[in-house]
PDB file of N, CA and C in Angstrom:
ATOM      1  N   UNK A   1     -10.487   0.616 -16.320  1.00  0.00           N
ATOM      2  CA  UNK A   1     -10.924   0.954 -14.997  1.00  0.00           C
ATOM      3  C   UNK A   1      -9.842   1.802 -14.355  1.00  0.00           C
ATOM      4  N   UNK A   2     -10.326   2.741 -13.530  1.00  0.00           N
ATOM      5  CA  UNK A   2      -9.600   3.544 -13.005  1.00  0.00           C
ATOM      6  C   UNK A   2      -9.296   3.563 -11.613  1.00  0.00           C
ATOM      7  N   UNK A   3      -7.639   3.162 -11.136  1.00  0.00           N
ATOM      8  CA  UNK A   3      -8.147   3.757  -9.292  1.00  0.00           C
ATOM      9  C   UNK A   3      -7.467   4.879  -9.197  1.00  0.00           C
ATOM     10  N   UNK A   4      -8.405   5.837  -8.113  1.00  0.00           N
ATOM     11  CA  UNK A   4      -8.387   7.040  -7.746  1.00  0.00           C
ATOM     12  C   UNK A   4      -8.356   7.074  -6.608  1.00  0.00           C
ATOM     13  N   UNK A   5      -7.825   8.498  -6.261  1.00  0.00           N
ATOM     14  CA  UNK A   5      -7.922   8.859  -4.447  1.00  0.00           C
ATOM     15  C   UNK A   5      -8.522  10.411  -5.156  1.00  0.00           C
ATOM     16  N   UNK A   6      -9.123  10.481  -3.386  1.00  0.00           N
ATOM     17  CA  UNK A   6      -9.409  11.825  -3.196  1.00  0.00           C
ATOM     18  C   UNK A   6      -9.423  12.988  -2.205  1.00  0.00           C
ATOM     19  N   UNK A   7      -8.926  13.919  -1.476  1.00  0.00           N
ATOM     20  CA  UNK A   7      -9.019  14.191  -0.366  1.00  0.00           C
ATOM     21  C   UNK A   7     -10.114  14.777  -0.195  1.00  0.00           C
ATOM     22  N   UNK A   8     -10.741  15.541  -0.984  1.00  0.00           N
ATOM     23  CA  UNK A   8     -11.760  16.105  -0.544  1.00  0.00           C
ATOM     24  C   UNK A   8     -13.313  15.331  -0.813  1.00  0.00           C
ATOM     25  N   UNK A   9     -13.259  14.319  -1.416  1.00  0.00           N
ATOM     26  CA  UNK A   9     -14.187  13.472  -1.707  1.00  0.00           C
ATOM     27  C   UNK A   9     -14.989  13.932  -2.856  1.00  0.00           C
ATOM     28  N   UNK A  10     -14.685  15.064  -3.477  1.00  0.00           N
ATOM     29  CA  UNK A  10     -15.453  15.685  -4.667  1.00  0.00           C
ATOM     30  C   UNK A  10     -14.165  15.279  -5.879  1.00  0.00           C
ATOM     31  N   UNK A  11     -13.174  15.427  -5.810  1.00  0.00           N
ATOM     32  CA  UNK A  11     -12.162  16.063  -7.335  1.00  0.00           C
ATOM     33  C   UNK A  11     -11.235  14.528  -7.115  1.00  0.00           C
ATOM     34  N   UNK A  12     -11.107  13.667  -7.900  1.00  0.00           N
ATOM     35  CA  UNK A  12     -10.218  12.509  -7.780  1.00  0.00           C
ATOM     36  C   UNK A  12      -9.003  12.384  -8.823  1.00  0.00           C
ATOM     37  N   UNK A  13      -8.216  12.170  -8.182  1.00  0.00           N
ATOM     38  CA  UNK A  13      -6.483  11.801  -9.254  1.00  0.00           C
ATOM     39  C   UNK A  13      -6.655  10.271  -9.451  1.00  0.00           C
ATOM     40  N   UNK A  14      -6.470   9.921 -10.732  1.00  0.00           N
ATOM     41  CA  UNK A  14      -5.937   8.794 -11.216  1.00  0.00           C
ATOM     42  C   UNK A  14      -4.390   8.363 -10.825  1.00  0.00           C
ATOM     43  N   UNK A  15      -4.612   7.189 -10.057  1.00  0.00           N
ATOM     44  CA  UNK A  15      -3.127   6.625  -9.880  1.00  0.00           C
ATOM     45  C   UNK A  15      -2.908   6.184 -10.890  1.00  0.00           C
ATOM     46  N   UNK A  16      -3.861   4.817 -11.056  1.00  0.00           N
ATOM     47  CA  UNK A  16      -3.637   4.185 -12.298  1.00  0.00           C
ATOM     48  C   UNK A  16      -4.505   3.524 -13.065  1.00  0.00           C
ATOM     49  N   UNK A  17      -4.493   3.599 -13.949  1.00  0.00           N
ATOM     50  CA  UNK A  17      -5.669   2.768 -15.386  1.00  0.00           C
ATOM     51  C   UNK A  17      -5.188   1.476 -15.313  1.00  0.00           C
ATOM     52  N   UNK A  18      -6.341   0.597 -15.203  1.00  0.00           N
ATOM     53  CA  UNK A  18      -6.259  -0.821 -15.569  1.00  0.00           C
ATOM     54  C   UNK A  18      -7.082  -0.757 -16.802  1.00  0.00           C
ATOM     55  N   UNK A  19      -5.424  -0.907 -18.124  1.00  0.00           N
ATOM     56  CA  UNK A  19      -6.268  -1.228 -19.343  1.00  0.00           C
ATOM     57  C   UNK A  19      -5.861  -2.939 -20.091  1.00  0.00           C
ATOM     58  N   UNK A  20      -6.999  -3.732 -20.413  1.00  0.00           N
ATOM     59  CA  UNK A  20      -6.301  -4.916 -21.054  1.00  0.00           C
ATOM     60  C   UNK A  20      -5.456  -4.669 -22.193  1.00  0.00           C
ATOM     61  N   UNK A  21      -5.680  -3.321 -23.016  1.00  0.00           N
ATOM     62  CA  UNK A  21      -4.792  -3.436 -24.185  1.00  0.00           C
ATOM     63  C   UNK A  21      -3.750  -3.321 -23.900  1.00  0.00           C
ATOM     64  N   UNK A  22      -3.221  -2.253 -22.500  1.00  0.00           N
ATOM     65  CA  UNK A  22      -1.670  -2.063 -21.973  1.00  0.00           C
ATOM     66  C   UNK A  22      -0.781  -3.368 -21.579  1.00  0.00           C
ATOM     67  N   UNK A  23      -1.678  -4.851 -21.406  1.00  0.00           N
ATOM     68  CA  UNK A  23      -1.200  -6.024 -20.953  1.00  0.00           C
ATOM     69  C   UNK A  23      -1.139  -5.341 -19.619  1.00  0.00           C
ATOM     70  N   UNK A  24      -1.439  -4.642 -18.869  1.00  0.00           N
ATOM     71  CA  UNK A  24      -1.480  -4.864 -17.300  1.00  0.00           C
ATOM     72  C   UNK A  24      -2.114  -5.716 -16.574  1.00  0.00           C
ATOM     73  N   UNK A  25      -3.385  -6.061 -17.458  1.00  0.00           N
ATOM     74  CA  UNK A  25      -4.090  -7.172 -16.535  1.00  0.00           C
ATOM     75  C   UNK A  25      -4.232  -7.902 -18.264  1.00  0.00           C
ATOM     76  N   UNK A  26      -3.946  -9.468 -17.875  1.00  0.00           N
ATOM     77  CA  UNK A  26      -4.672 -10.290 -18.925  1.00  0.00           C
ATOM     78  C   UNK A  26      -5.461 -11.618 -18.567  1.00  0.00           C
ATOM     79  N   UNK A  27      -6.408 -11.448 -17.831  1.00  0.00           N
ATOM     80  CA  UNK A  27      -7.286 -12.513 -17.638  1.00  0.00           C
ATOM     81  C   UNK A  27      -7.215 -12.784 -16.546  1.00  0.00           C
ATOM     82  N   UNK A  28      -6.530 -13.223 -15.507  1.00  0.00           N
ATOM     83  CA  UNK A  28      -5.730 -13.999 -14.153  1.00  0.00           C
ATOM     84  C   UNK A  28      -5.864 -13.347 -13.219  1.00  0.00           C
ATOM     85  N   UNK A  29      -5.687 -13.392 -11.636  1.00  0.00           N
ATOM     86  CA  UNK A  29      -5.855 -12.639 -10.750  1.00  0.00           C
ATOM     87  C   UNK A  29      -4.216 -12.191 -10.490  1.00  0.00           C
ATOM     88  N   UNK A  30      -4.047 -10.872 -10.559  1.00  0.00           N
ATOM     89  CA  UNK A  30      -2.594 -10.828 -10.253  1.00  0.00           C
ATOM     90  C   UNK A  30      -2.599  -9.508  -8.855  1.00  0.00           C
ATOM     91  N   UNK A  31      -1.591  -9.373  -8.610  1.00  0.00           N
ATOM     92  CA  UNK A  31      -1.360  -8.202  -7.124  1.00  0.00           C
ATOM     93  C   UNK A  31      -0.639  -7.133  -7.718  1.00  0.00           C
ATOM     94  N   UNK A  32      -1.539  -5.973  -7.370  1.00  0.00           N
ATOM     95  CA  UNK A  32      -0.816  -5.114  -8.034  1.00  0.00           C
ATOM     96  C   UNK A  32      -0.660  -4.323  -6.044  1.00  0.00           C
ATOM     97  N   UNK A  33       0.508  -3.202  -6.390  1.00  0.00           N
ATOM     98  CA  UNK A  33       1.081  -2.567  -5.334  1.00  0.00           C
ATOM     99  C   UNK A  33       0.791  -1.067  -5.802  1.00  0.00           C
ATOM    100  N   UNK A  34       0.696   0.010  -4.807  1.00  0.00           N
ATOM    101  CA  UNK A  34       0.971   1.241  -5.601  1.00  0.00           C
ATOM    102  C   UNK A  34       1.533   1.898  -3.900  1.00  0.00           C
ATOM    103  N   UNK A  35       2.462   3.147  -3.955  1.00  0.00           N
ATOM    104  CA  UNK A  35       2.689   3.868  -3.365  1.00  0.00           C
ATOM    105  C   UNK A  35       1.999   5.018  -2.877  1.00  0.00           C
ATOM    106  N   UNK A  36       1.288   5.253  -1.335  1.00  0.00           N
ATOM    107  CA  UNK A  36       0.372   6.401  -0.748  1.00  0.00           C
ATOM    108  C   UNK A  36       1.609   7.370  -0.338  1.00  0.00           C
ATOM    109  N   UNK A  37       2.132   8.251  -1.101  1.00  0.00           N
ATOM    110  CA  UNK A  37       2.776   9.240  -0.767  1.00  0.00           C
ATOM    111  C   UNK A  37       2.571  10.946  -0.868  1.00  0.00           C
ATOM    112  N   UNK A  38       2.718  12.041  -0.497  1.00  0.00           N
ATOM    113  CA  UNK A  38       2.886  13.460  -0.977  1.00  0.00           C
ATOM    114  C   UNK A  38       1.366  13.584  -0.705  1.00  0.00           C
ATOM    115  N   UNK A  39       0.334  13.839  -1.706  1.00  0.00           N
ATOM    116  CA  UNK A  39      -0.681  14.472  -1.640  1.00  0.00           C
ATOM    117  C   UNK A  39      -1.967  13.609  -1.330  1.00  0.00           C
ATOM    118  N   UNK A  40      -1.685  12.232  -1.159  1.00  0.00           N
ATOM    119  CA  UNK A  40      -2.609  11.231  -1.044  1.00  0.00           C
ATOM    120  C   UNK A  40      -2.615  10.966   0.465  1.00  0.00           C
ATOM    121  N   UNK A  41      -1.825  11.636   1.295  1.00  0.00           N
ATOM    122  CA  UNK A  41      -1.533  11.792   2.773  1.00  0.00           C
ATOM    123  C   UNK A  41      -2.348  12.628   3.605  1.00  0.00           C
ATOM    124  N   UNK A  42      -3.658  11.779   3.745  1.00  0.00           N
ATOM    125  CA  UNK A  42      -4.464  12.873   4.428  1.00  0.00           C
ATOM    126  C   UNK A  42      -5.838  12.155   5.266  1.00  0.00           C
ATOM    127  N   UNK A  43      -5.942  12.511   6.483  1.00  0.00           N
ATOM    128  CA  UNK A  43      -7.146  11.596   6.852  1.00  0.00           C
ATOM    129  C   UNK A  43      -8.602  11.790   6.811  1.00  0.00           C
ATOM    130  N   UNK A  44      -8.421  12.203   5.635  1.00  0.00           N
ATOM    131  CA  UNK A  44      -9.852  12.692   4.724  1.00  0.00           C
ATOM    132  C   UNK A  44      -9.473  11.403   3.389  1.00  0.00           C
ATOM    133  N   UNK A  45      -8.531  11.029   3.270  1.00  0.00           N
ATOM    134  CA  UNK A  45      -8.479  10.519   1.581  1.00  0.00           C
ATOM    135  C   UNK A  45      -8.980   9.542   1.401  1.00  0.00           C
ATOM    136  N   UNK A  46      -9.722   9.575   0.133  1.00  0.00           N
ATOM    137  CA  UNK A  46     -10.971   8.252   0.023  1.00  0.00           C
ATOM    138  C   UNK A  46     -10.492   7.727  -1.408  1.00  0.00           C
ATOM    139  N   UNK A  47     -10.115   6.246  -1.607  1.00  0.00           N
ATOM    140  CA  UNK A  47     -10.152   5.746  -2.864  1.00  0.00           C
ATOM    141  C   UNK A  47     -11.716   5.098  -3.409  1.00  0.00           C
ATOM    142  N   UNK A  48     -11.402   4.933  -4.838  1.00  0.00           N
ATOM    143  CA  UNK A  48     -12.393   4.522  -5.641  1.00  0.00           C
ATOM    144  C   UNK A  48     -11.976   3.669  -7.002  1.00  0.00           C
ATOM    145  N   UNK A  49     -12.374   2.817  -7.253  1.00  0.00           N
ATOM    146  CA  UNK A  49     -12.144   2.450  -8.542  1.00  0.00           C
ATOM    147  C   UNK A  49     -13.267   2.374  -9.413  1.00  0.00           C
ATOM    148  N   UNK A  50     -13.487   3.096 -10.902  1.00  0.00           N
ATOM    149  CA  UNK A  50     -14.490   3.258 -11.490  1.00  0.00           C
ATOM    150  C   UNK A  50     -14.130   2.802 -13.144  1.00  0.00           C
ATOM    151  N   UNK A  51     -15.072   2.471 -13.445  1.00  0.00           N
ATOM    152  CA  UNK A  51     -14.958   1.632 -14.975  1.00  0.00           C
ATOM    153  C   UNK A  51     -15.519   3.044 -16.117  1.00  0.00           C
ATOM    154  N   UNK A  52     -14.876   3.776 -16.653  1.00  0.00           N
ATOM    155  CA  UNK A  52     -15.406   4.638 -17.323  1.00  0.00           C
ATOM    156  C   UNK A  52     -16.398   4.428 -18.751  1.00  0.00           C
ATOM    157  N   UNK A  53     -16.053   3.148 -19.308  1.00  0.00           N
ATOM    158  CA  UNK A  53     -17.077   2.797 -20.358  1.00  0.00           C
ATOM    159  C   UNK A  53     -16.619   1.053 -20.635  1.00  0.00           C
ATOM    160  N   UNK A  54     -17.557   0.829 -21.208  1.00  0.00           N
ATOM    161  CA  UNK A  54     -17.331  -1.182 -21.766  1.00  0.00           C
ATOM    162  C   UNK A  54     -17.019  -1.340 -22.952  1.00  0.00           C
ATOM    163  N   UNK A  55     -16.730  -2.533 -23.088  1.00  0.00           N
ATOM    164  CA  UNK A  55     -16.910  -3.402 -24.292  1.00  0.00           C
ATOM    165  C   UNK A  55     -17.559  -3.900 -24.593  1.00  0.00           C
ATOM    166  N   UNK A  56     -19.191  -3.948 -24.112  1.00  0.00           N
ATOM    167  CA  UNK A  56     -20.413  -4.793 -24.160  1.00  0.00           C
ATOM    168  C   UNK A  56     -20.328  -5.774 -23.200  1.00  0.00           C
ATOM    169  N   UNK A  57     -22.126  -6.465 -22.772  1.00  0.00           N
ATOM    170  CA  UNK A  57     -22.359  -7.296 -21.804  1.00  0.00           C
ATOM    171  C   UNK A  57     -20.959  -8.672 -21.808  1.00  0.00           C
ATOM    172  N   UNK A  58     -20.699  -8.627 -23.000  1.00  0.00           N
ATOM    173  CA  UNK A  58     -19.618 -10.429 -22.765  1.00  0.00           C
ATOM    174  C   UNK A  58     -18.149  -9.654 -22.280  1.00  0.00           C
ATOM    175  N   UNK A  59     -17.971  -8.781 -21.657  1.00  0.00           N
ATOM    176  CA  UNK A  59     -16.243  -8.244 -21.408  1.00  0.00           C
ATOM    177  C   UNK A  59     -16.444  -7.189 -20.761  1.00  0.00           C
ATOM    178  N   UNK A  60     -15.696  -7.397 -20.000  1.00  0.00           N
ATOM    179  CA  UNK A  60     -15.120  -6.375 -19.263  1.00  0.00           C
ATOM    180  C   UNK A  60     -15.556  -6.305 -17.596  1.00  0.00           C
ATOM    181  N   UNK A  61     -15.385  -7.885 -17.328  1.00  0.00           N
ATOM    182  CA  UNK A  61     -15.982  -8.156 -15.809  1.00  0.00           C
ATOM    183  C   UNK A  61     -14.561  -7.720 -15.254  1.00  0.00           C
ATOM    184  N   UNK A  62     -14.847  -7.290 -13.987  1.00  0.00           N
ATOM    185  CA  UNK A  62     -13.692  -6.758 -13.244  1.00  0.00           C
ATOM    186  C   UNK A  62     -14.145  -8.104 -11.694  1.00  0.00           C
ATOM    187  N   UNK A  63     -12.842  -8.167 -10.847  1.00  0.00           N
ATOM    188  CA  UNK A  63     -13.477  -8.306  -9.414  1.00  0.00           C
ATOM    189  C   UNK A  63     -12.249  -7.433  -8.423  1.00  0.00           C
ATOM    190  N   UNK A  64     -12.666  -7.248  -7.129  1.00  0.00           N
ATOM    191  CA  UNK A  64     -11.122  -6.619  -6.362  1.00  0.00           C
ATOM    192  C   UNK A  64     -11.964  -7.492  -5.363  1.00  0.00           C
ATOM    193  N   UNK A  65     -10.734  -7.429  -5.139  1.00  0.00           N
ATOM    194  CA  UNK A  65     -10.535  -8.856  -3.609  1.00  0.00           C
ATOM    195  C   UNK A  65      -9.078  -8.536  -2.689  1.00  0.00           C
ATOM    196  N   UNK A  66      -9.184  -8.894  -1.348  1.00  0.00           N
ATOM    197  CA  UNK A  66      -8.364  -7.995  -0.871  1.00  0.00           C
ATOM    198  C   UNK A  66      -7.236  -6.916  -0.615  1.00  0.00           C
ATOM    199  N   UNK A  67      -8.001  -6.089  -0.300  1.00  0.00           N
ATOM    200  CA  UNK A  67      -7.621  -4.431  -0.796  1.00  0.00           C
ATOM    201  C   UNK A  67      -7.501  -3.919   0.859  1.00  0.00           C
ATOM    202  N   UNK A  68      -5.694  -3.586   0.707  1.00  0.00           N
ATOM    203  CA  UNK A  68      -5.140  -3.384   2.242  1.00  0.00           C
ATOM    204  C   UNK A  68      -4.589  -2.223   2.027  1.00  0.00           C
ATOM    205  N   UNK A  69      -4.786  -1.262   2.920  1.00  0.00           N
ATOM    206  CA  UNK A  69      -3.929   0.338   2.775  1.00  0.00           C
ATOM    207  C   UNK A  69      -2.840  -0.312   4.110  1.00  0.00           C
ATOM    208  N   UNK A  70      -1.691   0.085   3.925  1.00  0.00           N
ATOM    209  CA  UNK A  70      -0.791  -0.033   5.278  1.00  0.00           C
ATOM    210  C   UNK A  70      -0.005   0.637   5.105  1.00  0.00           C
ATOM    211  N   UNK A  71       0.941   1.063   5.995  1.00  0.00           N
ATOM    212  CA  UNK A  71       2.190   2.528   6.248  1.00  0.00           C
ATOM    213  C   UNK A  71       3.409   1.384   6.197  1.00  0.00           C
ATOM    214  N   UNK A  72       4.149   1.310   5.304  1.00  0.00           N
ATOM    215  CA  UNK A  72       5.384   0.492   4.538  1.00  0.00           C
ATOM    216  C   UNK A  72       6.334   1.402   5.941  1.00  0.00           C
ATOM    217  N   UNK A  73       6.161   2.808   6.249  1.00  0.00           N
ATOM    218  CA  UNK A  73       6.983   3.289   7.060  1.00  0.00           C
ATOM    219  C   UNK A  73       6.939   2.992   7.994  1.00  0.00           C
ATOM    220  N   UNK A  74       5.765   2.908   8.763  1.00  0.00           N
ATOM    221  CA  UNK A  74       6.115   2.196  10.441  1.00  0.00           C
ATOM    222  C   UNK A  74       6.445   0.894  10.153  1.00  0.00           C
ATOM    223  N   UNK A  75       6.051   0.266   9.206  1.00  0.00           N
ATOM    224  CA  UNK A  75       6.551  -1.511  10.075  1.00  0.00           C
ATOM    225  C   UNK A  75       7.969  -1.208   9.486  1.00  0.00           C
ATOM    226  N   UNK A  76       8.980  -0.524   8.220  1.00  0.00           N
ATOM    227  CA  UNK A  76      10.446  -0.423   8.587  1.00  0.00           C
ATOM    228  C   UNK A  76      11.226   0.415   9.818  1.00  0.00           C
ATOM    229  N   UNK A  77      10.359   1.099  10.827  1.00  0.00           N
ATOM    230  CA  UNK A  77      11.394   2.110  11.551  1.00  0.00           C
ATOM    231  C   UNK A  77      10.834   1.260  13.034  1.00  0.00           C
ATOM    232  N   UNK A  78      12.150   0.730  14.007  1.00  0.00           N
ATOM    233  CA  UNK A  78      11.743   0.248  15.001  1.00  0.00           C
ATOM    234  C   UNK A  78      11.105   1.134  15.814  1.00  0.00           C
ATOM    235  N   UNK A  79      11.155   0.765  16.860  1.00  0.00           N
ATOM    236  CA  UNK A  79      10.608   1.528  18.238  1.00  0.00           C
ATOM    237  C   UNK A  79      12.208   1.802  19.044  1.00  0.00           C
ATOM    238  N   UNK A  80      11.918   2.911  19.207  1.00  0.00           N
ATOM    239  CA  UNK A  80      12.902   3.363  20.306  1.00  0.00           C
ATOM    240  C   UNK A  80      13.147   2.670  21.610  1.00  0.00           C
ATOM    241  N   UNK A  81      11.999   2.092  22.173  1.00  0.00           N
ATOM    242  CA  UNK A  81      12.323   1.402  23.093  1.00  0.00           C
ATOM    243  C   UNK A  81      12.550  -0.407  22.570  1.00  0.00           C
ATOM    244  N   UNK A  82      12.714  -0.488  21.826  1.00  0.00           N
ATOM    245  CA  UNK A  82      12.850  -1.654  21.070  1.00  0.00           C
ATOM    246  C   UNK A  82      14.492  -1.688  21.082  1.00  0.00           C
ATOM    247  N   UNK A  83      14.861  -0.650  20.794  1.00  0.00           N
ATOM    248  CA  UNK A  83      16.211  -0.765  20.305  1.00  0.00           C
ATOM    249  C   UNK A  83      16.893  -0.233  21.579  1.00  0.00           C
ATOM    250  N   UNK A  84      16.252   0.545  22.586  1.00  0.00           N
ATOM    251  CA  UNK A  84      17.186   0.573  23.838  1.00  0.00           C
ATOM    252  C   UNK A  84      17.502  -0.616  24.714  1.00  0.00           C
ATOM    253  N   UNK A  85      16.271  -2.113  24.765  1.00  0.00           N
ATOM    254  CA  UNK A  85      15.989  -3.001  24.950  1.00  0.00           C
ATOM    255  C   UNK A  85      17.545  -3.967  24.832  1.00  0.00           C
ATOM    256  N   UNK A  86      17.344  -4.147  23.119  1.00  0.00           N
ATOM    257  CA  UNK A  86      18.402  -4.562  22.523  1.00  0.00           C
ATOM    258  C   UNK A  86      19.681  -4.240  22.813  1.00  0.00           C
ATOM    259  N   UNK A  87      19.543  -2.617  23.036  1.00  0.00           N
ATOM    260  CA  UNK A  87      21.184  -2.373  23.441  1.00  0.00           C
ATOM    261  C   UNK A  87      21.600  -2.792  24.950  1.00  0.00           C
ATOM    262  N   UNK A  88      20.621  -2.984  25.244  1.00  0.00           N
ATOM    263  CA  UNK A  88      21.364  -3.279  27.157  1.00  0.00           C
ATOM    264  C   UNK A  88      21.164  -4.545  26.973  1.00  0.00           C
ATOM    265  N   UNK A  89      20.442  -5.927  26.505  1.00  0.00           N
ATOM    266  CA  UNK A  89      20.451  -6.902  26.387  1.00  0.00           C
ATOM    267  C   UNK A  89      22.225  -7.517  25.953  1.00  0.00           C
ATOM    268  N   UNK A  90      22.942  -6.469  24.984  1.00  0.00           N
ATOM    269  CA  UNK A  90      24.162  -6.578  24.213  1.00  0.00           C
ATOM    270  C   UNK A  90      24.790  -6.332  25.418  1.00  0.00           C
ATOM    271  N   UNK A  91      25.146  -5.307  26.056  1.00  0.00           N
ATOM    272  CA  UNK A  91      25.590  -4.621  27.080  1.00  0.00           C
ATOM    273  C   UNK A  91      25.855  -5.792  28.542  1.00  0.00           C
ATOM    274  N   UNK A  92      24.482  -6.611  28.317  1.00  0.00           N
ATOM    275  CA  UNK A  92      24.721  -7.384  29.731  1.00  0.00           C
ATOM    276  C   UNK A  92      25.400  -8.458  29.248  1.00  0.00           C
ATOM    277  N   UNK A  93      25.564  -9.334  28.207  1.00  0.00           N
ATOM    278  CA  UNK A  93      25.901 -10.398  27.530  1.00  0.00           C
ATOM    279  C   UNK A  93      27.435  -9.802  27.747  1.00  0.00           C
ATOM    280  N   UNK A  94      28.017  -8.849  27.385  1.00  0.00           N
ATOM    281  CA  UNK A  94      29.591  -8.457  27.188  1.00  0.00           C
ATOM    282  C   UNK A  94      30.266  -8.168  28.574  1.00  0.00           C
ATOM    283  N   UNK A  95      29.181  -7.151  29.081  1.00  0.00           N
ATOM    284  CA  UNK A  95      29.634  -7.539  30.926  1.00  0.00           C
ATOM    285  C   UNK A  95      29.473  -8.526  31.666  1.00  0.00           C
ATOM    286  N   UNK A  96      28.902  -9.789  31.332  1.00  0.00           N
ATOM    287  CA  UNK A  96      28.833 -10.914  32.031  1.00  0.00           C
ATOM    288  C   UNK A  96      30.170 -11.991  31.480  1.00  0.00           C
ATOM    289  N   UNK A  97      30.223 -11.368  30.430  1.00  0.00           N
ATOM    290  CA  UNK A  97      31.822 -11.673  29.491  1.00  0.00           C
ATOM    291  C   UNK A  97      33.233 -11.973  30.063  1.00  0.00           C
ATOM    292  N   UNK A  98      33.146 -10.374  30.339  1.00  0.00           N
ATOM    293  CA  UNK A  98      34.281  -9.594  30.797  1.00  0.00           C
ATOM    294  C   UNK A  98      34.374  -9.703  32.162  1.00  0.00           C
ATOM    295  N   UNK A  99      33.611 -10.357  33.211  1.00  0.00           N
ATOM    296  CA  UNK A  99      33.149 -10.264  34.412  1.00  0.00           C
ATOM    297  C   UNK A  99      34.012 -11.829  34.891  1.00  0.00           C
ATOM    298  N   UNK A 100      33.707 -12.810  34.163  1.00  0.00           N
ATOM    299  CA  UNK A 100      34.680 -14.095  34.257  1.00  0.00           C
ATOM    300  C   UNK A 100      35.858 -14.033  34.096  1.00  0.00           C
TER     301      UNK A 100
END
């Protein structure tokens, strides 16, 4: 099985093949991660995952179960006013210090 993105919704890139012979998946529910970077950056981009052929009716059941896109970059970079916050919070603690 294949997941793909696409920006234009016609032409799709393979991120990555889920094959059992590679041992990437063997039976179990496991979490896989992948990185949305460079050309997959677009608010047109549509994923898909598609099974290109079987092993017959007894193999090759797939399931996906929760499937989250999120920006790894905003939740590491604070807020500017977050951190001006912080700095005068420091600021009053050292002048209330120095003030005794």
């Amino acid at each position: 099985m294949d997941f793909s993105y696409s920006v234009d919704g016609t032409n799709y890139t393979t991120i990555f093949t889920f094959n059992p012979s590679n041992n990437n998946y063997n039976g179990s529910w496991q979490q896989f991660s992948f990185d949305i970077n460079g050309a997959m950056l677009s608010s047109s981009t549509c994923f898909k995952w598609q099974q290109r052929d079987n092993s017959g009716s007894s193999y090759d059941h797939w399931a996906i179960d929760n499937v989250a896109i999120t920006s790894a970059a905003s939740a590491q970079v604070p807020e500017p006013t977050s951190l001006a916050i912080l700095a005068l919070g420091i600021l009053g603690f050292t002048a209330r210090r120095f003030k005794k």
